[in-house]
Protein backbone atom coordinates (compact mmCIF):
# COMPACT_ATOMS: atom_id res chain seq x y z
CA UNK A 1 35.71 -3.86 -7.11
CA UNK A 2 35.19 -3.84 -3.66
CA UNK A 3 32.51 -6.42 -2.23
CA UNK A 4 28.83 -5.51 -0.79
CA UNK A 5 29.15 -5.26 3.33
CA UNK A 6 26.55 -7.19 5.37
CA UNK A 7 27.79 -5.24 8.16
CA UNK A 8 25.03 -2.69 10.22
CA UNK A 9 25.47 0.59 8.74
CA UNK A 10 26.43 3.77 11.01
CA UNK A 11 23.60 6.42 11.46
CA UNK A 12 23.50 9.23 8.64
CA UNK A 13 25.25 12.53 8.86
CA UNK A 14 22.48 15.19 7.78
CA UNK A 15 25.01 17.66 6.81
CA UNK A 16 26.53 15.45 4.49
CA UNK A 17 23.00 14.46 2.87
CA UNK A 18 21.79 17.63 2.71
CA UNK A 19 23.37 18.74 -0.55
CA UNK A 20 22.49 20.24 -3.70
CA UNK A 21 21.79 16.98 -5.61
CA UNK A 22 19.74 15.29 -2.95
CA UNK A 23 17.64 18.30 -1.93
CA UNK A 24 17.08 18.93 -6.17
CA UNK A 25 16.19 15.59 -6.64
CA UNK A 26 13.65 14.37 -4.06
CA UNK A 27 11.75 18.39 -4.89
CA UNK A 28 12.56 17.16 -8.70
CA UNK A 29 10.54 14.71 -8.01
CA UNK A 30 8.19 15.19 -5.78
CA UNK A 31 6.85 17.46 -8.77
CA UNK A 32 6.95 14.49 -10.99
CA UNK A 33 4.74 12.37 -8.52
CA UNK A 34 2.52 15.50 -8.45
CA UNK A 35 2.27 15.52 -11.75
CA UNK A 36 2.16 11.82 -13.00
CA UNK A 37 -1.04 11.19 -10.14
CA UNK A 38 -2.80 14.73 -10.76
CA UNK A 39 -4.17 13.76 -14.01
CA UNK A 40 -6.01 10.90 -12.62
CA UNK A 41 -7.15 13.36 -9.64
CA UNK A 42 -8.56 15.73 -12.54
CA UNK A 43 -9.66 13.53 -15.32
CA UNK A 44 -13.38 13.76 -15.06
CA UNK A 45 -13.43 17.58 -14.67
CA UNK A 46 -11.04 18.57 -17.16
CA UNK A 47 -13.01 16.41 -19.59
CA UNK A 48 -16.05 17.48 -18.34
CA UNK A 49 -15.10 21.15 -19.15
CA UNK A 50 -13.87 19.92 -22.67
CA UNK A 51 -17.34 18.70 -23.63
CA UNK A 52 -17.38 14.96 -22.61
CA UNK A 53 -19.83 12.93 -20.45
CA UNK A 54 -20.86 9.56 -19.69
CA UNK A 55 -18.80 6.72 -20.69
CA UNK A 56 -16.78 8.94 -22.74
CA UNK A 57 -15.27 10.03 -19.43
CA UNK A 58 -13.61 6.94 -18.56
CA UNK A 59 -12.81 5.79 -22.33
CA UNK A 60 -11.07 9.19 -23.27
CA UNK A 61 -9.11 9.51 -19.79
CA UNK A 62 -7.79 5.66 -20.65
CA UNK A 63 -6.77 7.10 -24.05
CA UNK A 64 -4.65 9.97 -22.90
CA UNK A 65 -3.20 8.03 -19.73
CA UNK A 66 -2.09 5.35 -21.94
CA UNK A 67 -0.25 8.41 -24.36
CA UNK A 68 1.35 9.31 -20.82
CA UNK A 69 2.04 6.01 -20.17
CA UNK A 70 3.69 5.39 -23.74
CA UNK A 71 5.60 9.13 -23.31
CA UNK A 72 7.05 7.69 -20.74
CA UNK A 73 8.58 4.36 -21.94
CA UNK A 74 9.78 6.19 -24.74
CA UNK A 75 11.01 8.75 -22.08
CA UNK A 76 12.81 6.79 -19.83
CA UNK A 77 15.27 5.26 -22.59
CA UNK A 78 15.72 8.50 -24.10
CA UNK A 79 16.70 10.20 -20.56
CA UNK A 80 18.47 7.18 -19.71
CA UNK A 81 20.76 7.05 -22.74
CA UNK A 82 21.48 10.61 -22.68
CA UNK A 83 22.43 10.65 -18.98
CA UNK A 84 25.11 7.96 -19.29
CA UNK A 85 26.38 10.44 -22.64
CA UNK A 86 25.91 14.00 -21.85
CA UNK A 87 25.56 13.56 -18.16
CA UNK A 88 22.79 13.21 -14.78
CA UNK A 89 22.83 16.99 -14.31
CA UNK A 90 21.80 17.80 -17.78
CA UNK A 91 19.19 14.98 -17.97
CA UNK A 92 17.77 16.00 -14.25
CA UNK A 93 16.99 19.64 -14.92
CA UNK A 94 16.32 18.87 -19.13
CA UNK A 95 13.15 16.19 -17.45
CA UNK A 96 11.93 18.86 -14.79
CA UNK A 97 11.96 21.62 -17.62
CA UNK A 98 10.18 19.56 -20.12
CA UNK A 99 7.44 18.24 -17.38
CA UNK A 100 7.18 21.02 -16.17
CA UNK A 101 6.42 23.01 -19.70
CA UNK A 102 3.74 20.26 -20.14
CA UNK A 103 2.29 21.08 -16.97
CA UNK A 104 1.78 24.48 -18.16
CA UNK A 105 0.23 23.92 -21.47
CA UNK A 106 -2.09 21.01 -20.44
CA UNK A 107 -3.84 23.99 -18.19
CA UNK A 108 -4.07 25.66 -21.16
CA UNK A 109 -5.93 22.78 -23.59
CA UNK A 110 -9.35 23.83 -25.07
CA UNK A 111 -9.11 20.49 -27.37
CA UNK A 112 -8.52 16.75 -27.24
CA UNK A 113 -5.93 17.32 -29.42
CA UNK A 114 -3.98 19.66 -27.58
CA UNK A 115 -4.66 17.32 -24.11
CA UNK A 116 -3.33 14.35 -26.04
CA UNK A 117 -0.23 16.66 -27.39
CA UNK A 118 0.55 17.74 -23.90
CA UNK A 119 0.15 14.43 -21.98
CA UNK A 120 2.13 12.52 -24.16
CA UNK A 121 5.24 15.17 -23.78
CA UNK A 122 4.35 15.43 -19.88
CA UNK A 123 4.78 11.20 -19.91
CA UNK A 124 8.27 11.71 -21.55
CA UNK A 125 9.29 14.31 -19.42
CA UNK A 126 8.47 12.99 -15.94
CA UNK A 127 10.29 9.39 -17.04
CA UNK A 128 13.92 10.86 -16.92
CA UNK A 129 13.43 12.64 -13.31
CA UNK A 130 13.62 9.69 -10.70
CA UNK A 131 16.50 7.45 -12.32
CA UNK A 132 18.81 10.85 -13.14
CA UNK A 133 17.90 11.89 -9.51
CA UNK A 134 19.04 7.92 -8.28
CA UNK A 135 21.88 7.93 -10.11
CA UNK A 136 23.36 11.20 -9.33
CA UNK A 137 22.35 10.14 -5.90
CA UNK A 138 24.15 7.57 -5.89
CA UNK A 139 27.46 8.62 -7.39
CA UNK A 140 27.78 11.11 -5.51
CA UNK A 141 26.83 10.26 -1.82
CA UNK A 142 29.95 7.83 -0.06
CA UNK A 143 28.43 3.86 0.06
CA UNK A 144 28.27 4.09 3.59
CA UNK A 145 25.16 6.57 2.74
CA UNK A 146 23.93 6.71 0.08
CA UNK A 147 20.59 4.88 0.35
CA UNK A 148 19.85 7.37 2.63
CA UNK A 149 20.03 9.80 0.16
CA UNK A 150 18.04 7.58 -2.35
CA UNK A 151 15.63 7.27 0.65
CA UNK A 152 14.98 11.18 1.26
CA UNK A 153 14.81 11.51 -2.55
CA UNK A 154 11.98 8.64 -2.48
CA UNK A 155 10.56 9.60 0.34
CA UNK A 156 10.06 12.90 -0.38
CA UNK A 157 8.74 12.87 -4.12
CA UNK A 158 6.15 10.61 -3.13
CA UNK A 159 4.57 12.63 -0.95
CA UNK A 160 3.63 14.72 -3.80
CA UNK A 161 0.98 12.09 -4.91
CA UNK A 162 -1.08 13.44 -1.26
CA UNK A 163 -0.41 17.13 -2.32
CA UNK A 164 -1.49 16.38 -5.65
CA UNK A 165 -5.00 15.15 -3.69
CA UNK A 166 -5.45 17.88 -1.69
CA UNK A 167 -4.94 20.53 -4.58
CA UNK A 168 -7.06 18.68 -6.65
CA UNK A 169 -9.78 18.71 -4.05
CA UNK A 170 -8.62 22.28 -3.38
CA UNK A 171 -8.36 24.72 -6.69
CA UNK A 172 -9.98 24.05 -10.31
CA UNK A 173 -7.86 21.79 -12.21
CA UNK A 174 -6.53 24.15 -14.60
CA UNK A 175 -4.69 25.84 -11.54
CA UNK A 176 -3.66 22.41 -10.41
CA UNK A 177 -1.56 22.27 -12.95
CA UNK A 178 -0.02 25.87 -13.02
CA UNK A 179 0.77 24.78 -9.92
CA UNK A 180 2.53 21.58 -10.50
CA UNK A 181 4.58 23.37 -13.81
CA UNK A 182 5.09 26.31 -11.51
CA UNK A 183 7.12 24.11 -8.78
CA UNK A 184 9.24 22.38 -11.20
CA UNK A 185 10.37 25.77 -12.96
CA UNK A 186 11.12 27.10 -9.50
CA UNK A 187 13.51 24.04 -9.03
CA UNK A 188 15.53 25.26 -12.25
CA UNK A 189 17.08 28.06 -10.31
CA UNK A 190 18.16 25.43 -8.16
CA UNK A 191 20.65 24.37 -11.00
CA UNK A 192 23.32 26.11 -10.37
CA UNK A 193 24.50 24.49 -6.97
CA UNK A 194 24.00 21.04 -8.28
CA UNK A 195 27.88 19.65 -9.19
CA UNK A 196 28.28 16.81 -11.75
CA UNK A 197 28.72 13.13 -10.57
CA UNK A 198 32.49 12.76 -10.22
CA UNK A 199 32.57 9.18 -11.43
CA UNK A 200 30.72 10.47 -14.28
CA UNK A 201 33.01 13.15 -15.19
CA UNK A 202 36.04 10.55 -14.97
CA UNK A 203 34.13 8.12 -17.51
CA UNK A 204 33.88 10.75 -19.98
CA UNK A 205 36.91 11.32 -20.11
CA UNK A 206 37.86 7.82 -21.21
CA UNK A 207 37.05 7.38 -24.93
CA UNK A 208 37.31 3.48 -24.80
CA UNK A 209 34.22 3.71 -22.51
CA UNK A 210 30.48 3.19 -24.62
CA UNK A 211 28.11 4.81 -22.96
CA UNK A 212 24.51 4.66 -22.34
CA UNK A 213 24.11 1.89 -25.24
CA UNK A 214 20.40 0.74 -24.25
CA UNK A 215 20.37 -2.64 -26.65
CA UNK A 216 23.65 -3.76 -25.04
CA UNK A 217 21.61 -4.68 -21.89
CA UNK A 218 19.67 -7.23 -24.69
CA UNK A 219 22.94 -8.57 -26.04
CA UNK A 220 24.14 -10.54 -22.62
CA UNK A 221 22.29 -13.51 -21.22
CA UNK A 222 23.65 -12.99 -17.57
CA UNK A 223 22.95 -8.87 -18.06
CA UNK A 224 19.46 -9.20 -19.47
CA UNK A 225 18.52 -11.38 -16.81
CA UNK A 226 20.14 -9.22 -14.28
CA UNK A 227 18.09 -6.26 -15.66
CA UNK A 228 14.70 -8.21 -16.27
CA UNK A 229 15.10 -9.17 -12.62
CA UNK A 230 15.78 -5.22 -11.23
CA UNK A 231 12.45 -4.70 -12.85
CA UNK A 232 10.30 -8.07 -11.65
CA UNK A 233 10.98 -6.95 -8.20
CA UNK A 234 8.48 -3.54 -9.00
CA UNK A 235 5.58 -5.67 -10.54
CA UNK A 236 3.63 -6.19 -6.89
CA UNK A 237 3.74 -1.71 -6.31
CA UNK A 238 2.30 -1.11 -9.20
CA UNK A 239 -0.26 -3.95 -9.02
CA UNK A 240 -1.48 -2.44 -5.66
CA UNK A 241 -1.37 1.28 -6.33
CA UNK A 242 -3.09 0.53 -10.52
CA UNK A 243 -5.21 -2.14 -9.58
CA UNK A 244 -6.60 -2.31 -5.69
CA UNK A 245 -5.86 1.06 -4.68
CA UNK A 246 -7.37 2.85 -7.98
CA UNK A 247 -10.92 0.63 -8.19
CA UNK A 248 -10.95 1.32 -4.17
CA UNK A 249 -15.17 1.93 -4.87
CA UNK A 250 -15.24 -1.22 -6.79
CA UNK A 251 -13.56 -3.50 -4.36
CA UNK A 252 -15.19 -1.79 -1.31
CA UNK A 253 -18.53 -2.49 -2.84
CA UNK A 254 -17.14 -6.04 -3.64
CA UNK A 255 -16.32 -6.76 0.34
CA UNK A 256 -19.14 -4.96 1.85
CA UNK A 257 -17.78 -2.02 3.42
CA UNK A 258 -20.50 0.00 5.07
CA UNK A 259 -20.35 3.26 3.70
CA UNK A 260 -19.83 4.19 0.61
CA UNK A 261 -16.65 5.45 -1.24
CA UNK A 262 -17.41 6.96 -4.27
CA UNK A 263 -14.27 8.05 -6.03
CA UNK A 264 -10.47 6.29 -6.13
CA UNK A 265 -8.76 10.06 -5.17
CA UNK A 266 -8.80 10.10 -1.75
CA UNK A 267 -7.89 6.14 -2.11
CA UNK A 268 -4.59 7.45 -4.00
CA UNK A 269 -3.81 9.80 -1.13
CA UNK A 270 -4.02 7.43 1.62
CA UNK A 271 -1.85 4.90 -0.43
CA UNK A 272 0.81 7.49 -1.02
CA UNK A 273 0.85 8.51 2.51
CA UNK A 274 1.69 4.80 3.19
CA UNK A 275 3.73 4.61 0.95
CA UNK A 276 6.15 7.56 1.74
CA UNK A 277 6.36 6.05 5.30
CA UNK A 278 7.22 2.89 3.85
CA UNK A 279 9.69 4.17 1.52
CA UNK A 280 11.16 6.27 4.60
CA UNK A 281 11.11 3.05 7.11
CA UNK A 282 12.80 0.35 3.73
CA UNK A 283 15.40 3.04 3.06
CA UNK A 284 16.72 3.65 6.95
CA UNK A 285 16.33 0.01 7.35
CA UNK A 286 18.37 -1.12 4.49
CA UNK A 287 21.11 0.94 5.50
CA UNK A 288 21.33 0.21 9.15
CA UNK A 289 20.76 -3.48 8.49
CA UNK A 290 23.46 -4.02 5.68
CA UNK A 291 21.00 -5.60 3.02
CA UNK A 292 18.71 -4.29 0.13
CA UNK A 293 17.78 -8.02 -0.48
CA UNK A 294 16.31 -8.88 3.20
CA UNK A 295 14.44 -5.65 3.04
CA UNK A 296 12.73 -5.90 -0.10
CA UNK A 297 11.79 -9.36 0.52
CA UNK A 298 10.18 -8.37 3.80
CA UNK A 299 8.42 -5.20 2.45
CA UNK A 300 6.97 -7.88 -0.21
CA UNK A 301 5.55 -10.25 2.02
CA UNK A 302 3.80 -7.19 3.89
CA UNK A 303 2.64 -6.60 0.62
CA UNK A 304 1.33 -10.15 0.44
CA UNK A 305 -0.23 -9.84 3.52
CA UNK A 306 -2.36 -6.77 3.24
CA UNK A 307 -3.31 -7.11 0.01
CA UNK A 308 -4.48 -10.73 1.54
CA UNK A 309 -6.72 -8.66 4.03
CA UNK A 310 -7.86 -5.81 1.58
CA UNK A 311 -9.78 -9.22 -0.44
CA UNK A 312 -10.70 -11.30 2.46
CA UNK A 313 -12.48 -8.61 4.51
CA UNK A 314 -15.99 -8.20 4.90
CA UNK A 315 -18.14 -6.07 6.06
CA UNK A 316 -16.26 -3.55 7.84
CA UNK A 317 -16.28 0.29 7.89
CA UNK A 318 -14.91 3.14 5.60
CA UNK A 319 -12.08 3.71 8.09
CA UNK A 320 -10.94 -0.08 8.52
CA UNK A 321 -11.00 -0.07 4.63
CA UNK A 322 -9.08 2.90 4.43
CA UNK A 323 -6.56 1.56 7.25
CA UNK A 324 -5.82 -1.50 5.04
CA UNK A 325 -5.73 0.66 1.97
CA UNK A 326 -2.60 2.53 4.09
CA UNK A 327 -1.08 -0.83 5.14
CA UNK A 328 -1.03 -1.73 1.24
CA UNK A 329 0.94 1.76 0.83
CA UNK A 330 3.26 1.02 3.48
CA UNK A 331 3.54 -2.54 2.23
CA UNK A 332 5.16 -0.96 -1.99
CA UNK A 333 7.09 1.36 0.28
CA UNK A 334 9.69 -0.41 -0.67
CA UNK A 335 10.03 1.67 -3.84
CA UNK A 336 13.24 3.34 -2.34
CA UNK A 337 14.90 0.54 -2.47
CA UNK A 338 14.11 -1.08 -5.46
CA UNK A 339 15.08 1.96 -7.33
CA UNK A 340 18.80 1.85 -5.43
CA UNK A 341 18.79 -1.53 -6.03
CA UNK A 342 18.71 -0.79 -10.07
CA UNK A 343 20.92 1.80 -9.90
CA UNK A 344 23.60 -0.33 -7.97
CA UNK A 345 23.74 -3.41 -10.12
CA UNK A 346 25.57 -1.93 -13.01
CA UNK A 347 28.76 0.24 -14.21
CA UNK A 348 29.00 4.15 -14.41
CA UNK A 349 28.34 3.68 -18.11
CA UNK A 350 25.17 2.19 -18.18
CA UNK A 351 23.78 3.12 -14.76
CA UNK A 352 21.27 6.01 -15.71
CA UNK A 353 19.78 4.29 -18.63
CA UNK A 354 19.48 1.15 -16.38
CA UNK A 355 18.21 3.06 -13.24
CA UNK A 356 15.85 5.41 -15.68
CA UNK A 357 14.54 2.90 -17.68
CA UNK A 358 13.50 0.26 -14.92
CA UNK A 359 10.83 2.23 -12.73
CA UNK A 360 9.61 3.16 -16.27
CA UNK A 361 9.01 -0.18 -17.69
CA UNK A 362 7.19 -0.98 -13.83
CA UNK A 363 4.99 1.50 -14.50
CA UNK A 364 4.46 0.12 -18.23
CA UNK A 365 3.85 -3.25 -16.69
CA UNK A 366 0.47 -1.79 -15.54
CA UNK A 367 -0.77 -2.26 -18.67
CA UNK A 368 -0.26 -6.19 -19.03
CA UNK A 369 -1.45 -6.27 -14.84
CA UNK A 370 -4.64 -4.67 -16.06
CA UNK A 371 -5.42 -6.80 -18.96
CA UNK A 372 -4.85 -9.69 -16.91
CA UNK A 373 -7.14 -8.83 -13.85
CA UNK A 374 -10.06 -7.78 -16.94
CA UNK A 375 -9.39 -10.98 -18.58
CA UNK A 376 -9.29 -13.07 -14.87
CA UNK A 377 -12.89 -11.52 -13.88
CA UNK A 378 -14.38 -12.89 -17.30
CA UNK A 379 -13.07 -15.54 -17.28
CA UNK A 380 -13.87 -16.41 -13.79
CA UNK A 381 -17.07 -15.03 -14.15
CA UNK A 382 -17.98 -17.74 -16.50
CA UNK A 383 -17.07 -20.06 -14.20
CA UNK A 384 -19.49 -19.14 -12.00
CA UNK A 385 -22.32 -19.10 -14.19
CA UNK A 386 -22.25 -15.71 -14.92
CA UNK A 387 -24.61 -15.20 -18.29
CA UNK A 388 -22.55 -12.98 -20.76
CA UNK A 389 -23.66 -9.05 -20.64
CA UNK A 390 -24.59 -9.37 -17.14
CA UNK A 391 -22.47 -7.50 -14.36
CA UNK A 392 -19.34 -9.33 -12.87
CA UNK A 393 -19.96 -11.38 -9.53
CA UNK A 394 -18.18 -9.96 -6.49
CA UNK A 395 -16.33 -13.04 -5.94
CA UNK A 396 -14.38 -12.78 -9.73
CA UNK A 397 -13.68 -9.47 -8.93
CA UNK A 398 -11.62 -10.39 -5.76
CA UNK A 399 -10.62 -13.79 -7.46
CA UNK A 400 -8.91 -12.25 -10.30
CA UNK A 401 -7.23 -9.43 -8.17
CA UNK A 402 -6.21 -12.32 -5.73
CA UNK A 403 -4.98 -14.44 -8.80
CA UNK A 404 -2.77 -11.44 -10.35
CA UNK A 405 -1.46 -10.23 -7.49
CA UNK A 406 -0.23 -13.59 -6.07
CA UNK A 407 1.51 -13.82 -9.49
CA UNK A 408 2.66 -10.91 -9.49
CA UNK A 409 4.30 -11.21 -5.50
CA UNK A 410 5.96 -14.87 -6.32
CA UNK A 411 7.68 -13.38 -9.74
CA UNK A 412 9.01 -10.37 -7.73
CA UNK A 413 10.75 -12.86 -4.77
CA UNK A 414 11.78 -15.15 -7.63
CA UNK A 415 13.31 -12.29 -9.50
CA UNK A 416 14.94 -10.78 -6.06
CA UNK A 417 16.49 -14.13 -5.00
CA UNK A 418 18.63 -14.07 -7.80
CA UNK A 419 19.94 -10.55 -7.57
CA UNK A 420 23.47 -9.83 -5.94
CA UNK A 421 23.22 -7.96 -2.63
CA UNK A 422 24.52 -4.38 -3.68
CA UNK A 423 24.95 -2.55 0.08
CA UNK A 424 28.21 -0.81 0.54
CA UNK A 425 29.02 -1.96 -3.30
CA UNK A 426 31.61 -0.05 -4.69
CA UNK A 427 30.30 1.60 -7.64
CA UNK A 428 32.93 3.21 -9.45
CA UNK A 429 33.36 0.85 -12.36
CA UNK A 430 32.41 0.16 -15.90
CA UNK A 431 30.42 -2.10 -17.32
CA UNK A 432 32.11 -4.28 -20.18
CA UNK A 433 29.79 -3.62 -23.47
């Protein structure tokens, strides 16, 4: 196996990049970004069409973006085990079809039932898109490249997340989503011009080789810790985009901002357009510098720093908050990389259940993140005297967030430090299960 180069990278050739698998997958999943931030874009109307008001607004949209949430942690290991057995192809377009199917129906829900039904397929669905895209990506592009293909990919899906704002403030929300399943079905005649991975096609043909056996990554000290670590390094974009960037009113209101910003959408929007710069500036730069490691560590202390700002500013106006809620986009832009950096560490015959599963099981971290910030505002609310019943004190607000997200930055760098650096790694190999 040939060693990672620290050497800087040659420029990209376009015309090599520009292929069926990279164009499918960054549309593939610039869809899925659509997608997975449109319901949060069109939560309060849809429900508000469906019959629900006041609190149940908030308490019913939790309930059906935590079945999308669970769809999609059972979704990634499904996709990933079945794209290390049946192949990336057939797991890339099998995710867009599903998601996109979802999409459909949940402009179609009269019920709760049917919105709960539809959400939790849409969650499975749009958890097998990225890693199948990475991995194909991946195995396909030369090493001298291929994070440059992982970047446009990147790059390119998360840009849906500020189309997915403007059609939401656009068109009713049942259109929104015609929309969104009418995209992905349009990639499916795409399908034809996308070629297997090579190095996938040679695996299968050795019998010896188990494939996409999820619990194996559980059965290995040095492999767990390998994997727990490709999925650490995620915690911190997931922290800013679920937890400062989505209670944007609540933390402006908490600093003092003068003006007011009354919902977390165009927030989102700003974030994402941070975010796809930052995932198109960690991506070019990992590959013309010669290291995933250095990059991710530097994209993480920019995320240290301007989530430092976001909680220690004061009094400033709508646009300066909206300016740091961009530099906090730019700062997780280093989402590219991290998902390269997943797909890289391991053999052909775990790589798409290892690269599918981790961006997943980020996203499923939110849940823990949340409950932690929640249980960090009571408790430090308490601490200041705070009577119980009575509303939280600005300070425990930004105390907790400050709290969680430091924890969350220092287990990221912890967990990065001990990863191999993977640029120019060979990765035509199996993994010994």
């Amino acid at each position: 196996m040939a060693s990672p180069s620290s050497a800087v990278s040659p420029g990209p050739n376009f015309r090599q990049l520009l292929q069926p698998a990279v164009i499918v997958g960054a549309l593939g999943y610039f869809v899925d970004i659509y997608d997975l931030i449109l319901f949060n874009l069109v939560r309060v109307p849809s429900l508000k069409e469906l019959g629900f008001t006041g609190e149940q607004l908030t308490s019913t949209g939790l309930h059906l973006m935590n079945l999308q949430m669970i769809g999609m942690l059972v979704g990634g290991i499904l996709f990933g085990v079945l794209g290390d057995r049946l192949g990336r192809v057939t797991v890339l377009f099998s995710s867009i079809l599903l998601y996109s199917v979802a999409n459909i129906a949940s402009g179609f829900v009269h019920s709760l039932g049917a919105y709960e039904v539809w959400r939790l397929i849409a969650g499975i669905g749009l958890a097998g898109e990225l890693g199948g895209s990475i991995t194909l990506v991946s195995e396909v592009l030369p090493k001298e490249s291929r994070a440059y293909g992982t970047t446009i990919v990147a790059t390119v899906g998360v840009f849906g997340a500020v189309v997915g704002g403007l059609v939401a403030d656009l068109v009713n929300w049942r259109t929104a989503f015609f929309i969104g399943g009418g995209l992905g079905l349009a990639l499916l005649a795409l399908r034809l011009g996308v070629a297997e991975s090579g190095m996938f096609r040679q695996m299968r043909g050795d019998t010896e080789v188990t494939r996409g056996n999820f619990f194996a990554l559980f059965t290995n000290w040095k492999r767990f810790l390998k994997y727990a670590r490709c999925i650490l390094i995620g915690l911190p974009s997931w922290f800013v985009i679920g937890v400062l960037v989505s209670l944007a009113p609540e933390f402006s209101r908490a600093v003092g901002v003068k003006g007011e910003i009354t919902t977390a959408a165009r927030a989102v929007a700003v974030a994402y357009l941070g975010l796809t710069f930052g995932d198109l500036a960690s991506g070019w730069l990992s590959q013309r510098l010669g290291s995933r490691k250095k990059i991710v560590r530097g994209f993480l202390l920019l995320t240290l720093a301007a989530s430092t700002a976001y909680l220690l500013v004061r009094g400033e106006s709508v646009p300066v908050f909206y300016a740091l809620i961009f530099l906090l986009g730019l700062g997780v832009g280093y989402w590219a990389v991290f998902v390269t950096v997943g797909a890289e560490q391991f053999g052909t015959n775990i790589r798409a259940t290892v690269a599918t599963t981790v961006p997943n099981f980020v996203r499923g971290a939110l849940v823990p993140i949340t409950m932690a910030f929640t249980w960090g505002k009571t408790w430090l609310a308490e601490q200041m005297g705070a009577a119980p019943g009575t509303p939280i004190p600005a300070n425990a607000t930004l105390g907790s967030a400050a709290l969680v997200g430091a924890v969350c930055i220092a287990i990221a760098l912890w967990a990065l430090h001990g990863l191999d650096e993977t640029h120019g790694k060979d990765l035509d190999y199996t993994e010994p299960l």
